[in-house]
N, C-alpha and C. Protein backbone atom coordinates (compact mmCIF):
# COMPACT_ATOMS: atom_id res chain seq x y z
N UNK A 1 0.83 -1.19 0.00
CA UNK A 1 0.00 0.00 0.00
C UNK A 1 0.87 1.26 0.00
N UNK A 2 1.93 1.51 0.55
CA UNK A 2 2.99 2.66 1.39
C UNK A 2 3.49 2.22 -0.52
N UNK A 3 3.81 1.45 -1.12
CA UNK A 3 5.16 1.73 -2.21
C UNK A 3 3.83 2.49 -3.38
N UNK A 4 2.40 1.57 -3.29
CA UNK A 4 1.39 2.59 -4.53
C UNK A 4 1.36 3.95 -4.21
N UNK A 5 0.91 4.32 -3.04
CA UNK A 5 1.21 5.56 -2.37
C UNK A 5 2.19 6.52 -3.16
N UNK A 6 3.23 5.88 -2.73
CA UNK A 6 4.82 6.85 -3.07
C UNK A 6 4.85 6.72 -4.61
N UNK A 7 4.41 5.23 -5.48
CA UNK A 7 4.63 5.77 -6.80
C UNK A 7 3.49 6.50 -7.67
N UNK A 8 2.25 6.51 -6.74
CA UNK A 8 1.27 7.40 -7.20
C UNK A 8 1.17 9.27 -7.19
N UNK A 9 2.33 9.50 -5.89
CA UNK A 9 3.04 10.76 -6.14
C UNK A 9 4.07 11.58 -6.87
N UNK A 10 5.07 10.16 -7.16
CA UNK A 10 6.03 10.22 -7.79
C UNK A 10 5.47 10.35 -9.80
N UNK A 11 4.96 9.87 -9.78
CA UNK A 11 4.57 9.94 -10.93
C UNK A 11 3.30 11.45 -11.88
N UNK A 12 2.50 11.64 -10.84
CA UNK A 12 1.46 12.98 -10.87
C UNK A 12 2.51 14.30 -10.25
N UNK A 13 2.00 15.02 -11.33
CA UNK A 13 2.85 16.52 -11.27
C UNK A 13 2.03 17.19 -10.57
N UNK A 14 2.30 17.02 -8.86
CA UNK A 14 1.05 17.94 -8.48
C UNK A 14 1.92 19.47 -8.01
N UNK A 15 1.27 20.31 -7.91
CA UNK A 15 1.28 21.78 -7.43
C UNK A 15 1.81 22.10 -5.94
N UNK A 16 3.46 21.84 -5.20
CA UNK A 16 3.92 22.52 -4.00
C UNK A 16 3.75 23.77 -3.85
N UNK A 17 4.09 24.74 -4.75
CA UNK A 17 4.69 25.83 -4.58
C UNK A 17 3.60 26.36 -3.33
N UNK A 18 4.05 27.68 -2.98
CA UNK A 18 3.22 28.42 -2.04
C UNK A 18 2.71 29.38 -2.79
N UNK A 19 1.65 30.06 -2.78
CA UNK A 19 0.92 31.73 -3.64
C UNK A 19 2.00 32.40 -3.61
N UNK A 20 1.81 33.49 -4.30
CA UNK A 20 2.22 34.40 -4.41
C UNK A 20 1.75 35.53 -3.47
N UNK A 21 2.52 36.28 -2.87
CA UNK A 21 2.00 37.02 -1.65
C UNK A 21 1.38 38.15 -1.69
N UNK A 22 0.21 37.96 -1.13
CA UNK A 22 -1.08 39.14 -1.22
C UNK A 22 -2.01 38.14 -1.50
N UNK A 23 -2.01 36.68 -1.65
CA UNK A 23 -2.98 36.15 -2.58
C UNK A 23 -4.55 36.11 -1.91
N UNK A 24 -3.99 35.79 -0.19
CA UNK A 24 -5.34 35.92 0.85
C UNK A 24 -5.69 37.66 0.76
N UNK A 25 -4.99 38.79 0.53
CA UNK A 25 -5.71 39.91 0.70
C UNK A 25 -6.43 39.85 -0.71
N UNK A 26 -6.25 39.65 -1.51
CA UNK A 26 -6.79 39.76 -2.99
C UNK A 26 -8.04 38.53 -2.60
N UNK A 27 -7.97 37.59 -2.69
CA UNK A 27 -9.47 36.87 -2.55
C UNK A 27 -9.87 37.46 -1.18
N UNK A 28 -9.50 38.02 -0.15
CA UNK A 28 -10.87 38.87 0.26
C UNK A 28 -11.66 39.49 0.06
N UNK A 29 -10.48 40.43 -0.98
CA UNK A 29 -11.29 41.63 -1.76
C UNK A 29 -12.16 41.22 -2.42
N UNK A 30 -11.93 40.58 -3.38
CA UNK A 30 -13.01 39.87 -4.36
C UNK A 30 -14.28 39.05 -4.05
N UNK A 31 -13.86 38.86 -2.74
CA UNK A 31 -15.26 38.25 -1.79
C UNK A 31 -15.67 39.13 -1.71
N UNK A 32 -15.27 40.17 -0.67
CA UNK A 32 -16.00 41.30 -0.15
C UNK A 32 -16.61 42.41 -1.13
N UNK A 33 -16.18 42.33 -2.63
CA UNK A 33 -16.64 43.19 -3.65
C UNK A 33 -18.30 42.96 -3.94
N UNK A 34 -18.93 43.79 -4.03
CA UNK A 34 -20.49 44.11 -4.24
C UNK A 34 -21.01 43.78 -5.48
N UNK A 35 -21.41 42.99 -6.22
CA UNK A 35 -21.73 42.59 -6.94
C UNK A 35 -22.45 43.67 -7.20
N UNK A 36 -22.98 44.52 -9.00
CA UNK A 36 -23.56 45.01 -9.59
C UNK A 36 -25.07 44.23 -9.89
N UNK A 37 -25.81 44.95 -9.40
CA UNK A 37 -26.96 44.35 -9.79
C UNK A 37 -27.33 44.89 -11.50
N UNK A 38 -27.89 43.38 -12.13
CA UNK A 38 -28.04 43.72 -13.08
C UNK A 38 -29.09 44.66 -13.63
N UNK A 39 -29.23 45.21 -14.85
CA UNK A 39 -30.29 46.26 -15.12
C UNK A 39 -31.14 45.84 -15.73
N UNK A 40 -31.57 44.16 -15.71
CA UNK A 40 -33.10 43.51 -16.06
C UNK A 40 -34.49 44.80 -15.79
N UNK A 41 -35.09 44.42 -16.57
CA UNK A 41 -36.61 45.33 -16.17
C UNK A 41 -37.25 44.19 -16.19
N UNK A 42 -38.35 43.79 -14.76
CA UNK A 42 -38.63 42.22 -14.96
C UNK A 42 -40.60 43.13 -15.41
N UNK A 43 -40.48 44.37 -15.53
CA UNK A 43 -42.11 44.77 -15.93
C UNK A 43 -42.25 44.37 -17.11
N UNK A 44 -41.96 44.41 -18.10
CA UNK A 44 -42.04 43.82 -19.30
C UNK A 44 -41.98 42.16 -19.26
N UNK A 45 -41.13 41.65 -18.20
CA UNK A 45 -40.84 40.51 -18.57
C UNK A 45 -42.68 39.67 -18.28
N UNK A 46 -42.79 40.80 -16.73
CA UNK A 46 -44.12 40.13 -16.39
C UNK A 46 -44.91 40.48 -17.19
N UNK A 47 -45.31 41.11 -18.13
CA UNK A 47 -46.30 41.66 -18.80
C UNK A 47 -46.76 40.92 -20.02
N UNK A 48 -45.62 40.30 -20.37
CA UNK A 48 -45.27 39.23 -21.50
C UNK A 48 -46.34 38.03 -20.95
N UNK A 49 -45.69 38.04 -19.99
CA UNK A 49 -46.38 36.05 -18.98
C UNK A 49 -47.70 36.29 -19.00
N UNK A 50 -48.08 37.56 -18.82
CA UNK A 50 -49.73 37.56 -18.23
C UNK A 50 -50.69 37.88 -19.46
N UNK A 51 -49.95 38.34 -20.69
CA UNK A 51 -50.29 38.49 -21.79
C UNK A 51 -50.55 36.79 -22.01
N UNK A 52 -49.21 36.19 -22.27
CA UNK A 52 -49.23 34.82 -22.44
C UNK A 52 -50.39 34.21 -21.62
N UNK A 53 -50.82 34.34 -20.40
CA UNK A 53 -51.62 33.61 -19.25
C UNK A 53 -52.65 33.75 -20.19
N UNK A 54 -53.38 34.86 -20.66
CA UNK A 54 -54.60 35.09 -20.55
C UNK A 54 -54.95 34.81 -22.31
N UNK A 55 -53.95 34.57 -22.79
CA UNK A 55 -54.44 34.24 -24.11
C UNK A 55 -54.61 32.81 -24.21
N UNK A 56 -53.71 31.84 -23.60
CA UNK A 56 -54.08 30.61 -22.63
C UNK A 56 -55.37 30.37 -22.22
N UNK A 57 -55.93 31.25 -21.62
CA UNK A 57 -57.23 31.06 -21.03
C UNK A 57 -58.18 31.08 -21.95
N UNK A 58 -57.98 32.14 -22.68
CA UNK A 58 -58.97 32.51 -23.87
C UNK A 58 -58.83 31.22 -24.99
N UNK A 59 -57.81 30.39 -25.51
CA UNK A 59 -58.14 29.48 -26.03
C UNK A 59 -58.46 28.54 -25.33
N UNK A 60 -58.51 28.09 -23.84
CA UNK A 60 -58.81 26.93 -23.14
C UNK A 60 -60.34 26.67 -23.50
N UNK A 61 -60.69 28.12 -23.06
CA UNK A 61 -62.05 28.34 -22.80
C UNK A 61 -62.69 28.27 -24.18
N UNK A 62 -62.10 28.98 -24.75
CA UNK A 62 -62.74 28.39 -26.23
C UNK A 62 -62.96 26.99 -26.89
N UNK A 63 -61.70 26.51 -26.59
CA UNK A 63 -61.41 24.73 -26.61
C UNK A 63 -62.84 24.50 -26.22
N UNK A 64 -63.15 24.60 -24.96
CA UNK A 64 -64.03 23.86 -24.26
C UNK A 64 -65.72 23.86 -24.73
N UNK A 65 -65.46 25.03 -24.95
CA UNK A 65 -67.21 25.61 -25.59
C UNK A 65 -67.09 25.03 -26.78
N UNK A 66 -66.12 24.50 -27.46
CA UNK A 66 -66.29 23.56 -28.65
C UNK A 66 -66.86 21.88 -28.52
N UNK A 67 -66.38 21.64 -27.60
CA UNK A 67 -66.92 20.20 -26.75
C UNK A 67 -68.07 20.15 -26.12
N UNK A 68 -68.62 18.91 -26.53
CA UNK A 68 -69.85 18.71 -26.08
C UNK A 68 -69.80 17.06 -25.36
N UNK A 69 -70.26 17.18 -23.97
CA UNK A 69 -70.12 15.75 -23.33
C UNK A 69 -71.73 15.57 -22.95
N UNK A 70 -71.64 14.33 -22.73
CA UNK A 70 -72.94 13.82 -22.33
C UNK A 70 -74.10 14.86 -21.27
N UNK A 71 -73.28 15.13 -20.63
CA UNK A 71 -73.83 16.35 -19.53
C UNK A 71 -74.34 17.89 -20.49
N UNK A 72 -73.90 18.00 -21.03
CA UNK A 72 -74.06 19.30 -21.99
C UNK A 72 -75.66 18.68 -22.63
N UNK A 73 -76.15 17.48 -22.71
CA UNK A 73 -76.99 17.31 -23.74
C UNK A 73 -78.38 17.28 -22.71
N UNK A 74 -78.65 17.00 -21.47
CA UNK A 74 -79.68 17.34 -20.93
C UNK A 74 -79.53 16.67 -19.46
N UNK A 75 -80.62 17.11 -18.36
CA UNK A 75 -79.50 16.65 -16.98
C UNK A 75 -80.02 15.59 -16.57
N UNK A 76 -80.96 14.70 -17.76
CA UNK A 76 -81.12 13.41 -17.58
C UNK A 76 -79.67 12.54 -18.03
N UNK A 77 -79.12 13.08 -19.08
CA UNK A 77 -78.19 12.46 -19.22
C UNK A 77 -77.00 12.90 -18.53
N UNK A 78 -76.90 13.97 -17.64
CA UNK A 78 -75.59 14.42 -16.48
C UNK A 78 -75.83 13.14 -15.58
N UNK A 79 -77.35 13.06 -15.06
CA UNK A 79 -77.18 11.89 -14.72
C UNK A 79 -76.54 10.55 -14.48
N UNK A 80 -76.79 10.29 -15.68
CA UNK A 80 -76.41 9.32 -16.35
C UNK A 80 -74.67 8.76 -16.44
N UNK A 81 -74.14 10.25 -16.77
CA UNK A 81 -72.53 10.15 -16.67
C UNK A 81 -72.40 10.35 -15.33
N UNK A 82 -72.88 11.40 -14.44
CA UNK A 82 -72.57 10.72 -12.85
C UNK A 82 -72.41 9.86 -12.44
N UNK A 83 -73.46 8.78 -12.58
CA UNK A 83 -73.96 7.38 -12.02
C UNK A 83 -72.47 6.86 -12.86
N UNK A 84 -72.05 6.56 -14.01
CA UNK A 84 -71.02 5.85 -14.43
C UNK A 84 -69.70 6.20 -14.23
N UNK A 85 -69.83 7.80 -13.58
CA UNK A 85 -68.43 8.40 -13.56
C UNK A 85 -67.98 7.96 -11.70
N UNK A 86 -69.13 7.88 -11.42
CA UNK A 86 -68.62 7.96 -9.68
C UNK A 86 -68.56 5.94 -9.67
N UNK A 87 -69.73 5.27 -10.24
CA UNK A 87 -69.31 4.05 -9.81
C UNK A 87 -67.90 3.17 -10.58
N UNK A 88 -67.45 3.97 -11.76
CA UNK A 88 -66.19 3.32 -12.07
C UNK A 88 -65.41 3.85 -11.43
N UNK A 89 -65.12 4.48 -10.59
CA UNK A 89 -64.49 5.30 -9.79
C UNK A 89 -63.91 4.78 -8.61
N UNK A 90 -65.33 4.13 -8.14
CA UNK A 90 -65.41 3.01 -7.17
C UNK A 90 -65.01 1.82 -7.34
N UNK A 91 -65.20 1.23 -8.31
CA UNK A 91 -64.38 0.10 -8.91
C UNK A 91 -62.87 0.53 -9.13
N UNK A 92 -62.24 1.31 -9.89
CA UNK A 92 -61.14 1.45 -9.68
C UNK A 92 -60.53 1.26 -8.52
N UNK A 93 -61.19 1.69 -7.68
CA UNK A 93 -60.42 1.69 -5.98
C UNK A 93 -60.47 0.54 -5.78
N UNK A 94 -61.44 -0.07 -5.58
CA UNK A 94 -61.67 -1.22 -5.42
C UNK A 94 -60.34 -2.67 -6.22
N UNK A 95 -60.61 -2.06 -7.32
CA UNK A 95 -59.28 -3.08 -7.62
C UNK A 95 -58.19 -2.55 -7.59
N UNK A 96 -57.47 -1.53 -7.31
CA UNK A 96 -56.29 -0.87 -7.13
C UNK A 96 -56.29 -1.18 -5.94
N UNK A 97 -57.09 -1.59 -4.32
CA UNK A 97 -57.05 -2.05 -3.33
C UNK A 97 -56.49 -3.93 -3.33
N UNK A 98 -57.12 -4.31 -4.14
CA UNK A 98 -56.87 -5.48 -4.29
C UNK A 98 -55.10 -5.63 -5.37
N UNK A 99 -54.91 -4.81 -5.69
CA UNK A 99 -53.25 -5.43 -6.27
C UNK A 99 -51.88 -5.81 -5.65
N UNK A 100 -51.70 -6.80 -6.03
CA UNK A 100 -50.71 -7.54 -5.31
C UNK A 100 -49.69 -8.47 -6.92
N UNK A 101 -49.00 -9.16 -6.50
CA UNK A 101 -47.70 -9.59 -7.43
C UNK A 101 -49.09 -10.89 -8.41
N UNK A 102 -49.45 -11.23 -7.87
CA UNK A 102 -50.46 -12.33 -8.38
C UNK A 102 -51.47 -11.58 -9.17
N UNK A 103 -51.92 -10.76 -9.02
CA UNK A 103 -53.14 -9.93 -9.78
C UNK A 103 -52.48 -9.22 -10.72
N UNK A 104 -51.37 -8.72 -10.50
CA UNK A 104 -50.69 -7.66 -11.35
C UNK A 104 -51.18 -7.33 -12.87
N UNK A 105 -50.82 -8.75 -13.66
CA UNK A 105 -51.30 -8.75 -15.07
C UNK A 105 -52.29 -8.63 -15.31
N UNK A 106 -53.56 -9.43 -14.58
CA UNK A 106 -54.60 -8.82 -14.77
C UNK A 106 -55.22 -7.19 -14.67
N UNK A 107 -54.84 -6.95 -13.97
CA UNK A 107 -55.24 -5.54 -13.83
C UNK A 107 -54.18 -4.48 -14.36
N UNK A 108 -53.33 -4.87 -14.71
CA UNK A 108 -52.41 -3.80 -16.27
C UNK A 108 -53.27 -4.32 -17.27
N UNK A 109 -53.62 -5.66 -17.64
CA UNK A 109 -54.37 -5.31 -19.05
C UNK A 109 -55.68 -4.89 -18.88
N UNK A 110 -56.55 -4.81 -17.78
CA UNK A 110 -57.59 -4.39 -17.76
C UNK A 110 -57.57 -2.94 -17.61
N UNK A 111 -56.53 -2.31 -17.10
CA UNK A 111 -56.08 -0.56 -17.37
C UNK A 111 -55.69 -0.12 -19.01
N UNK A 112 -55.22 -1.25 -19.96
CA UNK A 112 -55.27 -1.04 -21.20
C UNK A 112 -56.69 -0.87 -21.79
N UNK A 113 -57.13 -1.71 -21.48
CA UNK A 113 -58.32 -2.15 -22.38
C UNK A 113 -59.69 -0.67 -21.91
N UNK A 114 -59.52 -0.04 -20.37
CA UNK A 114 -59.87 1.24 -20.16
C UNK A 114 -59.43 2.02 -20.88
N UNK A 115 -57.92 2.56 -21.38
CA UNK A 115 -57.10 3.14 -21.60
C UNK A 115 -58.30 3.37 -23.30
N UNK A 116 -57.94 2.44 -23.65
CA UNK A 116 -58.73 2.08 -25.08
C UNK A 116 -59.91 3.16 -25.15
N UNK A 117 -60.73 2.13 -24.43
CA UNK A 117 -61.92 2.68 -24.13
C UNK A 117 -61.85 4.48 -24.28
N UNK A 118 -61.49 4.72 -23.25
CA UNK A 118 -61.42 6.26 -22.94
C UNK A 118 -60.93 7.06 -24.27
N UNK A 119 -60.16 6.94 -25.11
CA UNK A 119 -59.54 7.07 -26.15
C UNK A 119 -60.83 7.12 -27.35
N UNK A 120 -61.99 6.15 -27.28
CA UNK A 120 -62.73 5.76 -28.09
C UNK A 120 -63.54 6.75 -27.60
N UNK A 121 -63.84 7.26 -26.39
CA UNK A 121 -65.01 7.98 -25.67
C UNK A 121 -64.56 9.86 -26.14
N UNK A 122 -63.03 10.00 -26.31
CA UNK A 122 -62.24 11.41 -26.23
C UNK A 122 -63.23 11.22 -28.14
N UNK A 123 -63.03 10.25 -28.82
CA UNK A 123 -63.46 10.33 -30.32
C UNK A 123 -65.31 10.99 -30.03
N UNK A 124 -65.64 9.90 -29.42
CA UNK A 124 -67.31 10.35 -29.16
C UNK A 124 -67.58 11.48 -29.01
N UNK A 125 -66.91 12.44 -28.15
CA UNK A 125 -67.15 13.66 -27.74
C UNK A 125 -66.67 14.68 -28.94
N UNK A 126 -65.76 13.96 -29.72
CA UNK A 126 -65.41 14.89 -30.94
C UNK A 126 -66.53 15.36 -31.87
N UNK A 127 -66.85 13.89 -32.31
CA UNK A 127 -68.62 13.53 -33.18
C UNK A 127 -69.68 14.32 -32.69
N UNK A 128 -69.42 14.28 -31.37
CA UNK A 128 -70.90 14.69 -30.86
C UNK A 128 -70.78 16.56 -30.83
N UNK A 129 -69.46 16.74 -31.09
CA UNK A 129 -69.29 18.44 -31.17
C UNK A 129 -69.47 18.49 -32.31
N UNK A 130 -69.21 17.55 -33.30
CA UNK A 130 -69.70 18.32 -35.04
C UNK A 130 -70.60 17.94 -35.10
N UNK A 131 -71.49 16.79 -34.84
CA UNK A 131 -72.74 16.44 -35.30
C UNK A 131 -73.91 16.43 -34.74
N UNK A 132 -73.43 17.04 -33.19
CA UNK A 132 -74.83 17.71 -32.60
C UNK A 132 -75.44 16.58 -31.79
N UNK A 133 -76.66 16.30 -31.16
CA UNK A 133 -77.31 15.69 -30.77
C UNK A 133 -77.76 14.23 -31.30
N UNK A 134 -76.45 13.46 -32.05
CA UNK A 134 -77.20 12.27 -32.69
C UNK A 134 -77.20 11.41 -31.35
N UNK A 135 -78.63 10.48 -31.96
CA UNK A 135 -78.70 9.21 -30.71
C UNK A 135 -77.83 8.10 -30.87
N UNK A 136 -77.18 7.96 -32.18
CA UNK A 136 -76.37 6.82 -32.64
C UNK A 136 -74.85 7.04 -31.14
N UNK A 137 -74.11 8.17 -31.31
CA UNK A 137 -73.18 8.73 -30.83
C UNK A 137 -73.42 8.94 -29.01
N UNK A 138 -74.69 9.17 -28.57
CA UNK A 138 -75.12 9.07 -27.23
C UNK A 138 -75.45 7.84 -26.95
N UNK A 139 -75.72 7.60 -27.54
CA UNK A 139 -75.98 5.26 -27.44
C UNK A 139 -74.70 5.01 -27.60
N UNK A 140 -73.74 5.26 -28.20
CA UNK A 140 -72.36 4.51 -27.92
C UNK A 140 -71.45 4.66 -26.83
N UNK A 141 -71.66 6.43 -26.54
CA UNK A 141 -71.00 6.64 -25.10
C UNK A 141 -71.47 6.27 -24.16
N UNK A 142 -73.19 5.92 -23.47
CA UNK A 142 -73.47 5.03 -22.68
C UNK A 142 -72.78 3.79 -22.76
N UNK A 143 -72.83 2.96 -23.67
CA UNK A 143 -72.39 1.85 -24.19
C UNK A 143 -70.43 1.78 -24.04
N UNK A 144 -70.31 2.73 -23.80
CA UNK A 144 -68.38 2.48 -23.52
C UNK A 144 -68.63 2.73 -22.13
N UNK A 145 -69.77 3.96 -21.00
CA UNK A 145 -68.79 3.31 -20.05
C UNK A 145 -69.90 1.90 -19.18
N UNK A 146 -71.03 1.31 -20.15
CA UNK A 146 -71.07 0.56 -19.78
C UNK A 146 -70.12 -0.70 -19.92
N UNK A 147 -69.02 -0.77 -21.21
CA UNK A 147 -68.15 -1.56 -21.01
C UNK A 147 -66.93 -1.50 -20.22
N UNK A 148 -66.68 -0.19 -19.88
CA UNK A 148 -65.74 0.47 -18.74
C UNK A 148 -65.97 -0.38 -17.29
N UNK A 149 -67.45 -0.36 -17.17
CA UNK A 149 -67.61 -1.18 -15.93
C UNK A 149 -67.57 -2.35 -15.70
N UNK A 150 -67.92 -3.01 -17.41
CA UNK A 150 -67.95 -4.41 -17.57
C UNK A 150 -66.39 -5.00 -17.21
N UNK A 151 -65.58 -4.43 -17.42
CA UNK A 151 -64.24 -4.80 -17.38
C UNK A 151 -63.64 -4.68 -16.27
N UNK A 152 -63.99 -4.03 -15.25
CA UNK A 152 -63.77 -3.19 -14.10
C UNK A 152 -64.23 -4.25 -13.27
N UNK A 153 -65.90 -5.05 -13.14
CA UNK A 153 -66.29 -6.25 -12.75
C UNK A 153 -65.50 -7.44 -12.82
N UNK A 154 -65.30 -7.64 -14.41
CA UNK A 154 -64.40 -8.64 -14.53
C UNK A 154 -63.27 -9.40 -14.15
N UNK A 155 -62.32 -7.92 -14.14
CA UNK A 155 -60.99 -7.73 -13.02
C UNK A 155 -61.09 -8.23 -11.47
N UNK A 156 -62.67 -7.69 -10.85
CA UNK A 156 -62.72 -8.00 -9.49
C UNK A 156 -63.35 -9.54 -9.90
N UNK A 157 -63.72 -9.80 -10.54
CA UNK A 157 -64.29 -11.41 -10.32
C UNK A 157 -63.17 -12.41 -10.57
N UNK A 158 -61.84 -11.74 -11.44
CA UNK A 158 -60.83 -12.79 -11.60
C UNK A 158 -59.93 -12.53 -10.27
N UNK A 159 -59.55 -11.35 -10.01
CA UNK A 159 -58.83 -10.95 -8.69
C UNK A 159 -59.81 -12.13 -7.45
N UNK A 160 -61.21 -12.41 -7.37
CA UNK A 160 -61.27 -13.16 -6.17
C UNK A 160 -61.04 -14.65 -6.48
N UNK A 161 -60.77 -14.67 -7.92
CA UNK A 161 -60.70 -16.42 -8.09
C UNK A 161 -59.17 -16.30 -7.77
N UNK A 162 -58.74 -15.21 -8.38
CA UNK A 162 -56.98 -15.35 -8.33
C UNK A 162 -56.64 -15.63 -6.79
N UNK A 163 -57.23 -14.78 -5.55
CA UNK A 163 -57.22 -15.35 -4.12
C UNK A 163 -57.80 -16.33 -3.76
N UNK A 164 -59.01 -16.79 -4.14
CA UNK A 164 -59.56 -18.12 -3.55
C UNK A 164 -58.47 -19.10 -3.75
N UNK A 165 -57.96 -19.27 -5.49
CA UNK A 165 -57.09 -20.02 -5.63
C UNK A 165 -55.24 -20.36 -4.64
N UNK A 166 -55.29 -18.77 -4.02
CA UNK A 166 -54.12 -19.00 -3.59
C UNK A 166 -54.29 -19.06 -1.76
N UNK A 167 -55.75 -19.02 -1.59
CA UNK A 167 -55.77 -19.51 -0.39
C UNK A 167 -55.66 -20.84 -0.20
N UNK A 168 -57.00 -21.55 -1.51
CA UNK A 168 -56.91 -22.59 -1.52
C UNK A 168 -55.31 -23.48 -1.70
N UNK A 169 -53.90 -22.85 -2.36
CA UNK A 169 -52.89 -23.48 -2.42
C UNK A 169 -52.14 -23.46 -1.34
N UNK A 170 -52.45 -22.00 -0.47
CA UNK A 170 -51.81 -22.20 0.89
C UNK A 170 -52.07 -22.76 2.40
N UNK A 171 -53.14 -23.54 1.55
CA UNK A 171 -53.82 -24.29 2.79
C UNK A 171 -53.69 -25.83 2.33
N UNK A 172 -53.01 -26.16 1.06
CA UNK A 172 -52.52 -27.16 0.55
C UNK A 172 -51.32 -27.43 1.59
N UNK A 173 -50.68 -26.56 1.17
CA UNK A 173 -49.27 -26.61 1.45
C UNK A 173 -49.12 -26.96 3.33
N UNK A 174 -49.90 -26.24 3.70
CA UNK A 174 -49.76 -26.01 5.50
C UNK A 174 -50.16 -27.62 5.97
């Protein structure tokens, strides 16, 4: 260890010498020197952002008044997306409560096959902003998140076979 040591010094050109004298009064100074504040004007800068903010807003809001969702069409049908928006909601929890190393796959592909879904439902709401009030297009978005839930069920009915089964194996085993 003592000979790597000595030929790891012997070999690197490192730096003995001592400063040059004054070198501690000179980096005081330069510490102790006052930095110039710069001559930014941040009023313009903010004026820019809030310009930016609000033209933001103005297309959000516009965005939105272009979209038409189930709720927009009468508050029998707000209804309607309530009742499906709060009980898949509940199901989600419900099987996101239940995940464990054994369920796993099931419930990643049953988050695809939502994923889908939802994707198919973002299209519905497109249709239903250009084409107005058709029943074809309001019968299909009932119809996705009644399959939203269908799948959502499914997940919990395989998640309790997936535990029955592994109670039933750990009561094999014992």
């Amino acid at each position: 260890m003592k000979n790597k040591l000595h030929h790891f010094f012997s070999e690197n050109d490192f730096d003995f010498q001592e400063p040059h004298a004054g070198h501690l009064d000179r980096f005081e100074r330069k510490l102790n020197q006052k930095k110039q504040p710069t001559q930014t004007s941040w009023k313009w800068l903010s004026v820019a952002a809030s310009i930016v903010l609000l033209i933001g807003f103005w297309f959000g809001n516009s965005h939105q008044r272009q979209q038409i969702d189930l709720a927009d069409i009468s508050p029998k049908m707000e209804e309607v997306q309530n009742y499906f928006i709060s009980t898949i909601k509940q199901e989600l929890v419900s099987v996101e409560s239940n995940r464990s190393l054994e369920t796993e796959a099931v419930i990643e592909e049953a988050l695809e096959s939502l994923e889908k879904l939802e994707e198919s439902y973002a299209f519905f709401i497109l249709e239903l902003s250009k084409k107005g009030n058709e029943n074809k297009i309001i019968q299909a978005m009932i119809e996705n998140y009644q399959q939203r839930l269908e799948i959502l069920k499914n997940v919990l009915m395989q998640i309790k076979l997936i535990k029955t089964l592994q109670t039933v194996n750990d009561e094999i085993f014992i």
